[in-house]
PDB file of N, CA and C in Angstrom:
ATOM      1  N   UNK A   1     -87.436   1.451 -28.771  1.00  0.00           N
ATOM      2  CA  UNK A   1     -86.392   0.674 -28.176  1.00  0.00           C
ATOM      3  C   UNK A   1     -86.976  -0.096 -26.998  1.00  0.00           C
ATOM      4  N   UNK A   2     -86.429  -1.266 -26.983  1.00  0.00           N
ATOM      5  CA  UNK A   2     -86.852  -2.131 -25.644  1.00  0.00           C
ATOM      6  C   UNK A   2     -86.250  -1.825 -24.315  1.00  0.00           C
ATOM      7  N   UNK A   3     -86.853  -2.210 -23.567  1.00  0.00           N
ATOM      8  CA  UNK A   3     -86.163  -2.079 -21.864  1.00  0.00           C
ATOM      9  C   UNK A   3     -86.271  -3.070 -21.120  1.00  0.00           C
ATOM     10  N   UNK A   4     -85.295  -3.143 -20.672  1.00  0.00           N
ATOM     11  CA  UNK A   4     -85.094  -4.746 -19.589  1.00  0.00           C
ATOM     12  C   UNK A   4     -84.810  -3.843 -17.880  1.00  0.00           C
ATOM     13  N   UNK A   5     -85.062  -4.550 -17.117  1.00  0.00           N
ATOM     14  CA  UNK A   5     -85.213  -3.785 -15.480  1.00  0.00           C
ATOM     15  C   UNK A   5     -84.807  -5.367 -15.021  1.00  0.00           C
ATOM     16  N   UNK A   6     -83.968  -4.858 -14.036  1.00  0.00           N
ATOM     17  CA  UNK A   6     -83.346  -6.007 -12.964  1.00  0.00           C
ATOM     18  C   UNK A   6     -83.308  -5.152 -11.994  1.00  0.00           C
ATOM     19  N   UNK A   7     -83.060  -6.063 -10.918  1.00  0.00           N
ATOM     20  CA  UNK A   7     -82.525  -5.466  -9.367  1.00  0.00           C
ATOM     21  C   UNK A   7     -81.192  -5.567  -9.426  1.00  0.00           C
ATOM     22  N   UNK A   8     -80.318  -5.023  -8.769  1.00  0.00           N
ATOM     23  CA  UNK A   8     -78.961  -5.310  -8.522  1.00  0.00           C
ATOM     24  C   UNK A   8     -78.764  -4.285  -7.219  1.00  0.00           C
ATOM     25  N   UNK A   9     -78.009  -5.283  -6.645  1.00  0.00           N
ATOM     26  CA  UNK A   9     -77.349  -4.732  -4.866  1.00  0.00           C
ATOM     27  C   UNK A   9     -76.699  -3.603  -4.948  1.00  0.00           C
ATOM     28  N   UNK A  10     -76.518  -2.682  -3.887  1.00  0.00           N
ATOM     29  CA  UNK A  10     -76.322  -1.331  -4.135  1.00  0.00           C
ATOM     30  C   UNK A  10     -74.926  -1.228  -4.335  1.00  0.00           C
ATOM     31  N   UNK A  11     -74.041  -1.986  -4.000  1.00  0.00           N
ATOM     32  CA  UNK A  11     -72.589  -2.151  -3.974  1.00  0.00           C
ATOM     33  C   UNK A  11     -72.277  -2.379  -5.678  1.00  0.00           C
ATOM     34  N   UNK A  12     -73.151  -3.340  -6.426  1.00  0.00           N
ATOM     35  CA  UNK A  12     -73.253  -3.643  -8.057  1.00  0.00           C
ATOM     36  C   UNK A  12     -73.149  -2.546  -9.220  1.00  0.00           C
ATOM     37  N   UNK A  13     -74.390  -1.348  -8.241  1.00  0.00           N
ATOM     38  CA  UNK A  13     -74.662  -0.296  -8.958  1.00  0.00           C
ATOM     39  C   UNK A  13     -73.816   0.657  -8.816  1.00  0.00           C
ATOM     40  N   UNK A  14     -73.133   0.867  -7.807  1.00  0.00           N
ATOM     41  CA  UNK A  14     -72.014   2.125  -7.653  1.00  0.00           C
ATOM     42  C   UNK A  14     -70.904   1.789  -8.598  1.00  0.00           C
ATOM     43  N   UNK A  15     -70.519   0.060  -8.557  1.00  0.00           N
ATOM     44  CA  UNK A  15     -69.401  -0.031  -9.411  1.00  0.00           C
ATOM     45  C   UNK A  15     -69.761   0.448 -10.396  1.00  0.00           C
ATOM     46  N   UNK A  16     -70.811  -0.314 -10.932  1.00  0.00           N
ATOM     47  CA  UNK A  16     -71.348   0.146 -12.695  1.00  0.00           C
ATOM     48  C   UNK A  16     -71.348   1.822 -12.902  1.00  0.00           C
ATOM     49  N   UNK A  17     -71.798   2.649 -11.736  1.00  0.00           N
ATOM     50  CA  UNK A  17     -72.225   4.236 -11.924  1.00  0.00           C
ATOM     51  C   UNK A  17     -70.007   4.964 -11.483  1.00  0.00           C
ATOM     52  N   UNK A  18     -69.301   4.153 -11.296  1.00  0.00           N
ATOM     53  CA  UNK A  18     -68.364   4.854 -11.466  1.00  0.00           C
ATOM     54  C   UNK A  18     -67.574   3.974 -12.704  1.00  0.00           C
ATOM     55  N   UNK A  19     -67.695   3.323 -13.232  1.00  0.00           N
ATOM     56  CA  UNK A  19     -67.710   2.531 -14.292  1.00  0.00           C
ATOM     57  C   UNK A  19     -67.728   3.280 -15.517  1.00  0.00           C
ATOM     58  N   UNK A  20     -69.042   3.754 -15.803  1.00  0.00           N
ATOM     59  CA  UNK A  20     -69.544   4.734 -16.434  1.00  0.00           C
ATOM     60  C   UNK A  20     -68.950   6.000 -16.273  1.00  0.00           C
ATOM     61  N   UNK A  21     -68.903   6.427 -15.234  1.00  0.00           N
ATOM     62  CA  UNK A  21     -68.239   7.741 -15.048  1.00  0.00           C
ATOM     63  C   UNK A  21     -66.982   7.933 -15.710  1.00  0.00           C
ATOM     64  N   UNK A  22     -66.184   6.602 -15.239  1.00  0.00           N
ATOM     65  CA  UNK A  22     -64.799   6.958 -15.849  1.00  0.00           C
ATOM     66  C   UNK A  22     -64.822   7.094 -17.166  1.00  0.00           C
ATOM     67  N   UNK A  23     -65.804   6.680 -17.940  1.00  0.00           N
ATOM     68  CA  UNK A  23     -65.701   6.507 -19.564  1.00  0.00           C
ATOM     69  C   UNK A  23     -66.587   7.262 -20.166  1.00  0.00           C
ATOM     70  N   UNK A  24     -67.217   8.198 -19.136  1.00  0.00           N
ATOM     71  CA  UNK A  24     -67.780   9.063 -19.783  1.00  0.00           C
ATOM     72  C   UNK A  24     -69.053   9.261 -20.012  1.00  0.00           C
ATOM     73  N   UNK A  25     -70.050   7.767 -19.951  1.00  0.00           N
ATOM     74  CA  UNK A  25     -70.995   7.229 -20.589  1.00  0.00           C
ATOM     75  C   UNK A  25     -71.771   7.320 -19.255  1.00  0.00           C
ATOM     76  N   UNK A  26     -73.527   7.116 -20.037  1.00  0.00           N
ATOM     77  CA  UNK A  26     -74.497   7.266 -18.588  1.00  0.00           C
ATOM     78  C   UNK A  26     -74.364   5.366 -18.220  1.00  0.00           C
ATOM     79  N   UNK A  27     -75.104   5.492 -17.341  1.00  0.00           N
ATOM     80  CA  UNK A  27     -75.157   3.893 -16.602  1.00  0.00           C
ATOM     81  C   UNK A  27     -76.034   2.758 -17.533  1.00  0.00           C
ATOM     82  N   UNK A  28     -77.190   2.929 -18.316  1.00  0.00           N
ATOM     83  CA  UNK A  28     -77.387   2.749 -19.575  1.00  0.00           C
ATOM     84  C   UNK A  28     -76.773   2.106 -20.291  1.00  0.00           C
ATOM     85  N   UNK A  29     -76.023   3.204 -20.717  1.00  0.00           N
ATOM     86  CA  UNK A  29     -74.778   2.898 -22.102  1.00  0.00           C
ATOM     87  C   UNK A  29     -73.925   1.726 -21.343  1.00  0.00           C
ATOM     88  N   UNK A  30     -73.406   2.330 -20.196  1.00  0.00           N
ATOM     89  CA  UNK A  30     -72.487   0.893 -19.760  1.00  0.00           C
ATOM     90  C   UNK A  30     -73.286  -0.463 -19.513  1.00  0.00           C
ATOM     91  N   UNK A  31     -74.470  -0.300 -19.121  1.00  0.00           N
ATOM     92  CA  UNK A  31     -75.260  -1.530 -19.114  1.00  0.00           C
ATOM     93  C   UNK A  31     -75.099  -2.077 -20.398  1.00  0.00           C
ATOM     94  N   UNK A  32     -75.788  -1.412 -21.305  1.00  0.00           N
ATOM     95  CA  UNK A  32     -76.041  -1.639 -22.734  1.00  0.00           C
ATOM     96  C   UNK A  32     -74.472  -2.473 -23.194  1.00  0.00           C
ATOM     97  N   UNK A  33     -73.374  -1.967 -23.432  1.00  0.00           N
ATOM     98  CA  UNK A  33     -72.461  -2.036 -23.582  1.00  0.00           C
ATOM     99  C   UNK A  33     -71.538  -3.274 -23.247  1.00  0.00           C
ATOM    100  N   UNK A  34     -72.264  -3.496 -21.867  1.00  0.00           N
ATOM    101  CA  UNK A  34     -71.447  -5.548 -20.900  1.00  0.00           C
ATOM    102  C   UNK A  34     -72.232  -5.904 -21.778  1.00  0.00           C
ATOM    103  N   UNK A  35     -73.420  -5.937 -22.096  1.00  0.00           N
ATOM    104  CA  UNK A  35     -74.588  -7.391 -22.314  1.00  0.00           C
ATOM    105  C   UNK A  35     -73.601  -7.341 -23.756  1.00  0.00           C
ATOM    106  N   UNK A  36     -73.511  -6.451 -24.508  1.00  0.00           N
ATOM    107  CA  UNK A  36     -73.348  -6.559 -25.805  1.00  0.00           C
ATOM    108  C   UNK A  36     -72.015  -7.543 -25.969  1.00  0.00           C
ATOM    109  N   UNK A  37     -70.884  -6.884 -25.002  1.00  0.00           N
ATOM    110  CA  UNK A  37     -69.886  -6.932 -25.055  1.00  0.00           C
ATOM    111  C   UNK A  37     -69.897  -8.856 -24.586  1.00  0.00           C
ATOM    112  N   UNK A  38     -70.523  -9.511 -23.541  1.00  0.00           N
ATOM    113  CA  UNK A  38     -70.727 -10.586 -22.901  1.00  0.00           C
ATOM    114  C   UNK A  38     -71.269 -11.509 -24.274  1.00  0.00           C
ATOM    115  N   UNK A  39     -72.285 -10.825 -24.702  1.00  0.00           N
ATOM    116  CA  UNK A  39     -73.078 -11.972 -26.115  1.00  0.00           C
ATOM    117  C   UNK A  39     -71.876 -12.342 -27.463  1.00  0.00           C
ATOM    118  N   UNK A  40     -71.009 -11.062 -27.559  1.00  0.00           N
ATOM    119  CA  UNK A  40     -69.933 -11.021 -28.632  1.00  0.00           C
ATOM    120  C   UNK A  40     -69.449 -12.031 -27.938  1.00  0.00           C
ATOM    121  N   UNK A  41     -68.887 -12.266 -26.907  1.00  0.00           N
ATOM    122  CA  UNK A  41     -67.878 -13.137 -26.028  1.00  0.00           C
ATOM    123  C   UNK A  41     -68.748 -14.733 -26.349  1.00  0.00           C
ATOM    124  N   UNK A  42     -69.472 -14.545 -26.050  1.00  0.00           N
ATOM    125  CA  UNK A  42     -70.300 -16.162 -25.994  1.00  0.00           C
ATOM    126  C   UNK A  42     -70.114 -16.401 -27.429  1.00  0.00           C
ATOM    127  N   UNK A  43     -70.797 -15.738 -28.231  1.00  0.00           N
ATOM    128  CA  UNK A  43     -70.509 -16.213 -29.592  1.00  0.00           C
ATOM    129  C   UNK A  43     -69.071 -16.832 -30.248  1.00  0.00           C
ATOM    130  N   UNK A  44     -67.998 -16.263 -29.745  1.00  0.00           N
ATOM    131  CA  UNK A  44     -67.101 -16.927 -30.206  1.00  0.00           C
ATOM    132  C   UNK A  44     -66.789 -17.566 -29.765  1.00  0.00           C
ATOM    133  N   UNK A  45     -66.897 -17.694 -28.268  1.00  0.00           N
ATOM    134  CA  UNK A  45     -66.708 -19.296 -27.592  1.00  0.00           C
ATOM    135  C   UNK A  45     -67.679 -19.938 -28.328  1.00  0.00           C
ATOM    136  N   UNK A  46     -68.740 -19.874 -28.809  1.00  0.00           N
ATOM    137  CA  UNK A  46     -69.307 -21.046 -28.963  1.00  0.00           C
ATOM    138  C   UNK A  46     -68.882 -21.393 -30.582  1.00  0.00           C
ATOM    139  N   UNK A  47     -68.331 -20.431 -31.386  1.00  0.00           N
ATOM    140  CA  UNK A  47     -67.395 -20.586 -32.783  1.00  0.00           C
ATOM    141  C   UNK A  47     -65.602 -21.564 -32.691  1.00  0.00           C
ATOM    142  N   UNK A  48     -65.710 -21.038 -30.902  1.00  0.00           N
ATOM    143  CA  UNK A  48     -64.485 -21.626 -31.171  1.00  0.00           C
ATOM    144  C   UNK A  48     -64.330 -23.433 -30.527  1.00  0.00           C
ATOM    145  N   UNK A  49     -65.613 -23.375 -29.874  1.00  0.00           N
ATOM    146  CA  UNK A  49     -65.892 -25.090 -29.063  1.00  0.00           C
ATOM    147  C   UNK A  49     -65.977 -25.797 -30.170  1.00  0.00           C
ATOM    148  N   UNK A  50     -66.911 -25.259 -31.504  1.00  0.00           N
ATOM    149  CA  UNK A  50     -67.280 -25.464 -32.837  1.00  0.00           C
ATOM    150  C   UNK A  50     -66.205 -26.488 -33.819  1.00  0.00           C
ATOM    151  N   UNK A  51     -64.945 -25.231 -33.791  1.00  0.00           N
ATOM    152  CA  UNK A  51     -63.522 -25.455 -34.274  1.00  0.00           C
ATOM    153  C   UNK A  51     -62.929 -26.288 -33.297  1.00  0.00           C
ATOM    154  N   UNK A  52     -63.057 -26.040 -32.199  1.00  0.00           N
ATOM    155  CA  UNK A  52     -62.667 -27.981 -31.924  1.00  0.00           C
ATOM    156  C   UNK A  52     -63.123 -28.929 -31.609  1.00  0.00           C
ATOM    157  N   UNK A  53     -64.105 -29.066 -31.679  1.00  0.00           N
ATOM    158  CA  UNK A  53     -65.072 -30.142 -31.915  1.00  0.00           C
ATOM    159  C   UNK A  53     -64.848 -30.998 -33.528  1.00  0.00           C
ATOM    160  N   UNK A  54     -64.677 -30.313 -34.533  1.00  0.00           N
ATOM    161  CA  UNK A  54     -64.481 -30.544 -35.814  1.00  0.00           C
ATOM    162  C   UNK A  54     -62.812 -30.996 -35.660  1.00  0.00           C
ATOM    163  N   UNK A  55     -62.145 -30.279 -35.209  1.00  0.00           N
ATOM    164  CA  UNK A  55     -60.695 -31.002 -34.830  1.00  0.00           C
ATOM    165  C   UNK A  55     -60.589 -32.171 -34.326  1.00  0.00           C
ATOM    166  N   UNK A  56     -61.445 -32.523 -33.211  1.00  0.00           N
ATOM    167  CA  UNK A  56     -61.238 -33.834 -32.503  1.00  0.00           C
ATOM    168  C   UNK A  56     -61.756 -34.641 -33.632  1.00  0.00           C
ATOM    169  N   UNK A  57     -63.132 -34.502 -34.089  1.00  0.00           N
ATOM    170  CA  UNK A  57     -63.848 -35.290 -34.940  1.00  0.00           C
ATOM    171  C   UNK A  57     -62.763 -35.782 -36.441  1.00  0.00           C
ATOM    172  N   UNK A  58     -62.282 -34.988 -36.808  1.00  0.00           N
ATOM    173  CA  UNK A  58     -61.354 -34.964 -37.879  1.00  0.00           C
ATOM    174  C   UNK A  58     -60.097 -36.315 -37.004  1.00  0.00           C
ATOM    175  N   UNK A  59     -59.587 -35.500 -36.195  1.00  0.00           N
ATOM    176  CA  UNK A  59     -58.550 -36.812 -35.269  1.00  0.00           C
ATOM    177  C   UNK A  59     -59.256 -38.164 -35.135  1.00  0.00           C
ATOM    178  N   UNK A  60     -60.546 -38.205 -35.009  1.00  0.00           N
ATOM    179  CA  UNK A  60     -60.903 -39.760 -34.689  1.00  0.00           C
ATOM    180  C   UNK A  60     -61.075 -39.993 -35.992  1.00  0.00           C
ATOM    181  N   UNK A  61     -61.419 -39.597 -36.842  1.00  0.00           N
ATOM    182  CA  UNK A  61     -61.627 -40.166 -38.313  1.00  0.00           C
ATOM    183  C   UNK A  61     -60.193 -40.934 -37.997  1.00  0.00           C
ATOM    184  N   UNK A  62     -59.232 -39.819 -38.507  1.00  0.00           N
ATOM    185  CA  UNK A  62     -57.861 -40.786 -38.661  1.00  0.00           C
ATOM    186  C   UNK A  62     -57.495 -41.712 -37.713  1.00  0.00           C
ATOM    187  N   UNK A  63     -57.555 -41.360 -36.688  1.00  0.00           N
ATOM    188  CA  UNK A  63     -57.298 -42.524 -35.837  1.00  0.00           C
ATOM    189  C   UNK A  63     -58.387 -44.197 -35.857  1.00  0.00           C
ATOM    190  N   UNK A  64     -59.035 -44.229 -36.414  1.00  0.00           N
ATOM    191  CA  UNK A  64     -60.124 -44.811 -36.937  1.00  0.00           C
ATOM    192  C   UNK A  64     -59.900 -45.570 -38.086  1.00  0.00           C
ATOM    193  N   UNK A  65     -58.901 -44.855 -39.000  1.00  0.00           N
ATOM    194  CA  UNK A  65     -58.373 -45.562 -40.347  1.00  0.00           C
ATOM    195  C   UNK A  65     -57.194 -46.200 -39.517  1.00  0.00           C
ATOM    196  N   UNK A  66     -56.534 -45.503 -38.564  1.00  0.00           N
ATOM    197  CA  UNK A  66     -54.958 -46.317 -38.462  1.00  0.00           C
ATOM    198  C   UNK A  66     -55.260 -47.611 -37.829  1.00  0.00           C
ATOM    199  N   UNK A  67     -56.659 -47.540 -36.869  1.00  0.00           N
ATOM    200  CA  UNK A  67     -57.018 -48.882 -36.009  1.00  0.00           C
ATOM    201  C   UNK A  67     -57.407 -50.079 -37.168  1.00  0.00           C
ATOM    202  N   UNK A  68     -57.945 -49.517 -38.303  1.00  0.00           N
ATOM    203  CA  UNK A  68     -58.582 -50.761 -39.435  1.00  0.00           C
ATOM    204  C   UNK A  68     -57.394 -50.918 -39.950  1.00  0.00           C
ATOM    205  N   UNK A  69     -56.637 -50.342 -40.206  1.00  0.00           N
ATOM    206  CA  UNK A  69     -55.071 -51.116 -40.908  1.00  0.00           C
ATOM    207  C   UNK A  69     -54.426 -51.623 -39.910  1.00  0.00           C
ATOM    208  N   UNK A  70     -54.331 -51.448 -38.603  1.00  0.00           N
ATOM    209  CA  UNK A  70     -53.600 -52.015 -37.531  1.00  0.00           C
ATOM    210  C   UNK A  70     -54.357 -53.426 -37.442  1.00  0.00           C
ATOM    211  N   UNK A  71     -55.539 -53.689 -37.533  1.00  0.00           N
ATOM    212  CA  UNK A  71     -56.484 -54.649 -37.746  1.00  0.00           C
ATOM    213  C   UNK A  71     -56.087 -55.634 -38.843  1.00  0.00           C
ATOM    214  N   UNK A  72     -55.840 -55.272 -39.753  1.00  0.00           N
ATOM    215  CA  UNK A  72     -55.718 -55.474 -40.861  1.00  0.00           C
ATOM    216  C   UNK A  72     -53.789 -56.181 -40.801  1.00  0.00           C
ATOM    217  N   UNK A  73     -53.433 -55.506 -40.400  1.00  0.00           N
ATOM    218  CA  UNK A  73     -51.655 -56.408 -40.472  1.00  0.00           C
ATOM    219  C   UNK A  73     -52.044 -56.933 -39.559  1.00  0.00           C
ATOM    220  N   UNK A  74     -52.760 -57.342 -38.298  1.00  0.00           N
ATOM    221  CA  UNK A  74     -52.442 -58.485 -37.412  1.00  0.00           C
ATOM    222  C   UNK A  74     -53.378 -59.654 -37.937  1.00  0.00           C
ATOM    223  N   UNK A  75     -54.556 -59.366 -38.780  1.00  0.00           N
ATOM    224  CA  UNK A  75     -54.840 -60.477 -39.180  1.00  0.00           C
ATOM    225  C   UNK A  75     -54.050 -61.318 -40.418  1.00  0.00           C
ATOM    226  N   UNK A  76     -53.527 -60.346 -41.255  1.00  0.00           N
ATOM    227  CA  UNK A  76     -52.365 -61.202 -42.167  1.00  0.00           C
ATOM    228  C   UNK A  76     -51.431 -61.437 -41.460  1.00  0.00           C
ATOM    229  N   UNK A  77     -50.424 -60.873 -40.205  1.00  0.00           N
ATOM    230  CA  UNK A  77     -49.890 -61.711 -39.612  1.00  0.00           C
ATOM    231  C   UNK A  77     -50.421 -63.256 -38.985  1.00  0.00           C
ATOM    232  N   UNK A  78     -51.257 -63.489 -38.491  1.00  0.00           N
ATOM    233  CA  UNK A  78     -51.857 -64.607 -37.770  1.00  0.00           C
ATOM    234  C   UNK A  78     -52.141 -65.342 -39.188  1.00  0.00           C
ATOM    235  N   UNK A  79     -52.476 -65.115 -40.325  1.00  0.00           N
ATOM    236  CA  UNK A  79     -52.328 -65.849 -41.682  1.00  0.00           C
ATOM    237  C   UNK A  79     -50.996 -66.647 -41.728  1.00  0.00           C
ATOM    238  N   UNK A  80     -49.969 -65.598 -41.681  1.00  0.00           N
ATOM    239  CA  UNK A  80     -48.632 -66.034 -42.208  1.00  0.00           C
ATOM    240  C   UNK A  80     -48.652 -66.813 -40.965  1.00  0.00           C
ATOM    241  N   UNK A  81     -48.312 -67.005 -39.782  1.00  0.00           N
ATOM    242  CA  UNK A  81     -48.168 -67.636 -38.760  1.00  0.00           C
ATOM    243  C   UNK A  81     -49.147 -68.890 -39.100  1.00  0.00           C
ATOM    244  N   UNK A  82     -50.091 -68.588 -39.764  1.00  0.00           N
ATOM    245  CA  UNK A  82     -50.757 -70.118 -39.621  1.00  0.00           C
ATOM    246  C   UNK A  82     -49.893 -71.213 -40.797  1.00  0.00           C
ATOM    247  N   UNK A  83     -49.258 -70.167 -42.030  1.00  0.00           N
ATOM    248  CA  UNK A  83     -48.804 -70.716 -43.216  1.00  0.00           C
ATOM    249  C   UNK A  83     -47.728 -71.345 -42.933  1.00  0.00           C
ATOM    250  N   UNK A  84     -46.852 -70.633 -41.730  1.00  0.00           N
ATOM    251  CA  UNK A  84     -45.679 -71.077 -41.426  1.00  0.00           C
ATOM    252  C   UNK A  84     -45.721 -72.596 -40.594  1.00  0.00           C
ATOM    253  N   UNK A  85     -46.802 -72.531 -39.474  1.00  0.00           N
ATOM    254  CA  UNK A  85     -47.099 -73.552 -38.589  1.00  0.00           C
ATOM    255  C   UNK A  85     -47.298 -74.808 -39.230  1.00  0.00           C
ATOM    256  N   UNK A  86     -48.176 -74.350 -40.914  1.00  0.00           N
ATOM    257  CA  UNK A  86     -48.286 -75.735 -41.734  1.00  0.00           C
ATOM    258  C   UNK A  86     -47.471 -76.551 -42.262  1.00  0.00           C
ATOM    259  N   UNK A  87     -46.568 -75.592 -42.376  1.00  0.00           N
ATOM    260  CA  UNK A  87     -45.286 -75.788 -43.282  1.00  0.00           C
ATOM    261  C   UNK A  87     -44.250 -77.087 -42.164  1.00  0.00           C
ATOM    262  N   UNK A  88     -44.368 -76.551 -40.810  1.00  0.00           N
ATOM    263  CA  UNK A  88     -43.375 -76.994 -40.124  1.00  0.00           C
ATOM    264  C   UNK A  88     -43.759 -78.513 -39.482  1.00  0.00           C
ATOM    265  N   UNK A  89     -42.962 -79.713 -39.725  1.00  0.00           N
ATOM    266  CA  UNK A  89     -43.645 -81.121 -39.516  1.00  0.00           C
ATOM    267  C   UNK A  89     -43.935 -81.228 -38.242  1.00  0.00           C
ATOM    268  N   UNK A  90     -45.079 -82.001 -38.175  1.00  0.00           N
ATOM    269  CA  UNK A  90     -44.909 -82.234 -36.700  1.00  0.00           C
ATOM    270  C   UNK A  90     -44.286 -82.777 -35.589  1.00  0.00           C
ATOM    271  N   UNK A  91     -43.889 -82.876 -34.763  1.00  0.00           N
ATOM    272  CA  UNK A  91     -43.087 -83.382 -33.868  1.00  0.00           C
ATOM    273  C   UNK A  91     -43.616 -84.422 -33.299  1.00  0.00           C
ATOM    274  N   UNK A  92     -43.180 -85.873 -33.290  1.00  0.00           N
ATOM    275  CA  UNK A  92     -42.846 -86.792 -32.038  1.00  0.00           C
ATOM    276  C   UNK A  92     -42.179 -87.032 -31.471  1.00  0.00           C
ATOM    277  N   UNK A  93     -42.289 -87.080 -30.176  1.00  0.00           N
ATOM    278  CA  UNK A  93     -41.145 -87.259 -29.075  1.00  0.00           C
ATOM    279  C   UNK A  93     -40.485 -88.502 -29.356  1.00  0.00           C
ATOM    280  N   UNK A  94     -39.273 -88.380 -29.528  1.00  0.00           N
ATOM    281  CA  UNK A  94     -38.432 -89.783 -29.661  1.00  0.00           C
ATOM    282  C   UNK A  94     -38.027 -89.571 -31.264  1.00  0.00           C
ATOM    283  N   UNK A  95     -38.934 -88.900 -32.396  1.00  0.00           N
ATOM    284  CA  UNK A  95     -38.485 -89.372 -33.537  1.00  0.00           C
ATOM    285  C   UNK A  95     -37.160 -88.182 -34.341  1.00  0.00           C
ATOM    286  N   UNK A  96     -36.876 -87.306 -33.184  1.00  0.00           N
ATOM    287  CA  UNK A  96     -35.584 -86.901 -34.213  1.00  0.00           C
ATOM    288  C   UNK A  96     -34.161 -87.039 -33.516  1.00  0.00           C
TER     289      UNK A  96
END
């Protein structure tokens, strides 16, 4: 088995050594036990940044299609507006 050694302030270690106490376990085991417990934790944050990251990405897709059709009716509007403008005679002042 491997071993890792840190320092920690004496105030750090009493918590951890009554920590342990209450649960029964040597100071070790409760060491052993945060890191494990801390890496489980990271992992699913980083499963769950994952899952929304893919959410947003999924939202801009669509929002992405609604901007090219929004694109898309204002340039056939400005069509019809040009069809209509042709249609309509032109004006001289004085002649109606």
């Amino acid at each position: 088995m491997m071993r890792i050694t840190t320092s920690l302030d004496r105030e750090t270690l009493e918590r951890i050594d009554r920590e342990a106490e209450s649960k029964g376990i040597s100071r070790s085991q409760m060491v052993a036990a945060a890191i494990e417990q801390y890496l489980a934790s990271a992992g699913s944050a980083t499963k769950h940044r994952s899952a929304t990251i893919e959410h947003m990405e999924m939202h801009i897709r669509i929002l992405q299609d609604q901007i090219a059709w929004l694109e898309g009716e204002i340039r056939e509007a400005h069509r019809e507006k040009e069809l209509i403008l042709q249609k309509i005679p032109s004006y001289t002042p004085g002649t109606w």
